[in-house]
Protein backbone atom coordinates (compact mmCIF):
# COMPACT_ATOMS: atom_id res chain seq x y z
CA UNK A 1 54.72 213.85 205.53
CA UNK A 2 54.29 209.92 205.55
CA UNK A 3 54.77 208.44 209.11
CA UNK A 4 56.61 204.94 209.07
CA UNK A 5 56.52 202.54 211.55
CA UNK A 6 59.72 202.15 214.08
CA UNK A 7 60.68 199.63 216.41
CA UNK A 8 61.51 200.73 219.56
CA UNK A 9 62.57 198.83 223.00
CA UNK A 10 59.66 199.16 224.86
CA UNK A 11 62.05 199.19 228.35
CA UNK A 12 64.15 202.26 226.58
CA UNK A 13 61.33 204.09 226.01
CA UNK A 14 59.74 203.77 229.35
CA UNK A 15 63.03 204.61 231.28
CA UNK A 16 64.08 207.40 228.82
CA UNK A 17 60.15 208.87 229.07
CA UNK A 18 60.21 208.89 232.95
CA UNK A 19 63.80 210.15 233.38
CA UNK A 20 62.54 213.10 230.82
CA UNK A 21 59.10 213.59 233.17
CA UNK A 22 61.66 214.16 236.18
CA UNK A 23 63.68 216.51 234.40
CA UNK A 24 60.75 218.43 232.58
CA UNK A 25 58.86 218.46 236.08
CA UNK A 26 61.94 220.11 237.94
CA UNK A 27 62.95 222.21 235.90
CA UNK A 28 59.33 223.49 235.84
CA UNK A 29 59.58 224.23 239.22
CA UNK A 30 63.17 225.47 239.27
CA UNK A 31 61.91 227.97 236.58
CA UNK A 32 58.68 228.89 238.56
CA UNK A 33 60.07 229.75 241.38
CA UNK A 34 63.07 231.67 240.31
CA UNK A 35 60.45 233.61 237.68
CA UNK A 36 58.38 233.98 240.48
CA UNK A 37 61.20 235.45 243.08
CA UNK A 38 62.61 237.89 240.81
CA UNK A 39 59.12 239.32 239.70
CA UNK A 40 57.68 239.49 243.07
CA UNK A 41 61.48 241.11 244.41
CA UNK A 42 61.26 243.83 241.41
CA UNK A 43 57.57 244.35 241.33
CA UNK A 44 56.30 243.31 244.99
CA UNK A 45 54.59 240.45 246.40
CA UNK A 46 51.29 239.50 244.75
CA UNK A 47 49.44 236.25 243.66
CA UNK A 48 49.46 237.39 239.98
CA UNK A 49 53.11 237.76 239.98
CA UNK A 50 53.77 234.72 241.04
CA UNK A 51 51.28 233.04 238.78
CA UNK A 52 52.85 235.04 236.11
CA UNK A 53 56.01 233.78 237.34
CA UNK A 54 54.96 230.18 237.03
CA UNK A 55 53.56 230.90 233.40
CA UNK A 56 56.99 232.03 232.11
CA UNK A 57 58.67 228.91 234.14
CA UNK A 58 56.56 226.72 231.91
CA UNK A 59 57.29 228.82 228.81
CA UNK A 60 61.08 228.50 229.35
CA UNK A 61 60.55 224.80 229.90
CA UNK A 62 58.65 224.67 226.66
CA UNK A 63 61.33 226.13 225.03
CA UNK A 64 64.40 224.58 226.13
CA UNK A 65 62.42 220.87 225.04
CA UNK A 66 61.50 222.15 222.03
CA UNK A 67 65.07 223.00 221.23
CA UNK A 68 66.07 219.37 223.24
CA UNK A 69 63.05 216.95 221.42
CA UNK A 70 65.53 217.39 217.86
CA UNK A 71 68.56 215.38 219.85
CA UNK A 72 69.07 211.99 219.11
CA UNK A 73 68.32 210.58 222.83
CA UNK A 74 65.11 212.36 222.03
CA UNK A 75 64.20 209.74 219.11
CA UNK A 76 62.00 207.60 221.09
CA UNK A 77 60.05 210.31 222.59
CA UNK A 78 59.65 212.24 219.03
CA UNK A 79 58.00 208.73 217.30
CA UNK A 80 55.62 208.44 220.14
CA UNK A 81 54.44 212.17 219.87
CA UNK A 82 54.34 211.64 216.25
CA UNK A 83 52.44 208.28 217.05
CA UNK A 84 49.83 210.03 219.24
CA UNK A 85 49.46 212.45 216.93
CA UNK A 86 48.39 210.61 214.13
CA UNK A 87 45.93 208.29 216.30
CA UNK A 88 44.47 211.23 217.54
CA UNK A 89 43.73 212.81 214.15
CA UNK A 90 42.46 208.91 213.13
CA UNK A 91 40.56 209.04 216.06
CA UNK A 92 38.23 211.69 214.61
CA UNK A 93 37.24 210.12 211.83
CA UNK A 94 36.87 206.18 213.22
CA UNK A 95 33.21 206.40 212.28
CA UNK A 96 33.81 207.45 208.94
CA UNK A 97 36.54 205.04 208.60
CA UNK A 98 34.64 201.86 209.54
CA UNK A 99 31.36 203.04 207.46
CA UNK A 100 34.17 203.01 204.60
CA UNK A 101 35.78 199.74 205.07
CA UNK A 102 32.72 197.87 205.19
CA UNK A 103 31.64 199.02 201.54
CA UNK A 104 35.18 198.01 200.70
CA UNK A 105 37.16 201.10 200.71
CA UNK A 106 40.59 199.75 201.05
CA UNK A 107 42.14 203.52 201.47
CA UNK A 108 39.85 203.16 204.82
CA UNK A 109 40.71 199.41 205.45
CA UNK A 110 44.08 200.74 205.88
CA UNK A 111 43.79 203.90 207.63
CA UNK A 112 41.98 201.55 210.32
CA UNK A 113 44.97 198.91 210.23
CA UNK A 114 47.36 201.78 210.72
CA UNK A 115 45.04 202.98 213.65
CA UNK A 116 44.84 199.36 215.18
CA UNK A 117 48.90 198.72 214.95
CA UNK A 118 49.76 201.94 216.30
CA UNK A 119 47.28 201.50 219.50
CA UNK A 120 48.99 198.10 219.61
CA UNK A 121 52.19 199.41 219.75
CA UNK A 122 51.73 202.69 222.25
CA UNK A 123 50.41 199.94 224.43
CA UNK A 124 53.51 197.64 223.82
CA UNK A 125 55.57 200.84 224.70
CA UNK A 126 53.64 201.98 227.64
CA UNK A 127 53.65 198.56 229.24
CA UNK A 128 49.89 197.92 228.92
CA UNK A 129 47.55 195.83 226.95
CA UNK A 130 44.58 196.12 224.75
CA UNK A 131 43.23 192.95 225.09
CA UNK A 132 40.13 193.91 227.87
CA UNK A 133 38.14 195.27 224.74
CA UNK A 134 36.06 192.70 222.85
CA UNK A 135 34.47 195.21 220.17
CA UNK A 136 38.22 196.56 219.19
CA UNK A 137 39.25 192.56 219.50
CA UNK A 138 36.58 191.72 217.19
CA UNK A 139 36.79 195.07 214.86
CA UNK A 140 40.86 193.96 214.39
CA UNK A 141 39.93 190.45 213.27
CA UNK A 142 37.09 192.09 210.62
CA UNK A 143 40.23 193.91 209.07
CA UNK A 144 42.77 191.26 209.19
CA UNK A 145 39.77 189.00 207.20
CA UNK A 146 39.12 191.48 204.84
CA UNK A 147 43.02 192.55 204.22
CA UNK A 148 42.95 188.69 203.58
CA UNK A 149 40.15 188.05 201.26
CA UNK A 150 41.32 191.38 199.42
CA UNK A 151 44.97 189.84 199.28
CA UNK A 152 46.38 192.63 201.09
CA UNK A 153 49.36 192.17 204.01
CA UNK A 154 48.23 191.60 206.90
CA UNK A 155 49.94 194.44 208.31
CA UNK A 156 50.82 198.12 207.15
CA UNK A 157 54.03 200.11 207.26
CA UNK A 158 52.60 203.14 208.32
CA UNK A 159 50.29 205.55 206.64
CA UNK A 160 50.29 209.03 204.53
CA UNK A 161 48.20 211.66 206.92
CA UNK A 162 46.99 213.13 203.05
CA UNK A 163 45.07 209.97 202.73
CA UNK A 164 42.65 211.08 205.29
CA UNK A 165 41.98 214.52 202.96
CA UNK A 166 39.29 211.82 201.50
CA UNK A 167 37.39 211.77 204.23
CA UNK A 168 37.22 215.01 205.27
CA UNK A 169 34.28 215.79 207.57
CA UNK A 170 31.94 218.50 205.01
């Protein structure tokens, strides 16, 4: 499925992600500890029942967010996830990528683009910046001249995960 670029309020998404964090970490711990009372009242006190109490804490937590992340308040937190995702599947194959560009593959040229905006932008969201890294600095304005001198945008709109079946590691 095609991933698209959003805009999203940088401040939204940081308040929304650490009122979430809270939530997810308490209820983690609500759920742990009640798991791990009523096992260790049926069964006894042992470490392993309250470990395995803990375990199904975090497996009700996991379930209840899975069920929450469809909700629309969840919308900035789903495109980030989504966001990470695809980096980190781009991330395997930067080598690749970059060999590919530089012979003038412009499926690669834009897989890399795609890679370089969506750092950007988990940066922009997170409240950091990528500008401490001179090789990525440099490796950004490579693209943006070759986009150029190819007569492609400057920027992409996002990226179709299928295009990466190309470069499959064999």
């Amino acid at each position: 499925m095609p991933f698209a670029f959003e805009h999203h309020d940088p401040e939204t998404y940081r308040r929304k992600a650490r009122i979430i964090s809270v939530v997810m970490a308490a209820q983690l711990i609500v759920f742990g500890v009640l798991f791990a009372q009523l096992l260790t009242a049926t069964f006894g006190s042992s470490l392993w029942l309250n470990a395995l109490g803990v375990l199904l804490g975090l497996f009700a937590t996991s379930m209840i967010f899975a069920v929450l992340r469809e909700r629309p308040w969840m919308r900035e937190m789903r495109y980030v996830w989504q966001l990470k995702h695809h980096l980190s599947r781009l991330s395997g194959y930067l080598a690749t990528l970059r060999r590919e560009a530089e012979q003038g593959n412009d499926v690669a040229l834009h897989l890399l683009t795609f890679y370089h905006q969506g750092m950007v932008q988990l940066a922009e969201l997170n409240g950091r910046t990528l500008d401490d890294d001179g090789e990525l600095l440099a490796e950004r304005l490579r693209l943006r001249q070759q986009r150029e001198e190819k007569g492609l945008p400057e920027r992409v709109d996002g990226f179709d995960p299928h295009d990466l079946d190309a470069f499959r590691k064999r």
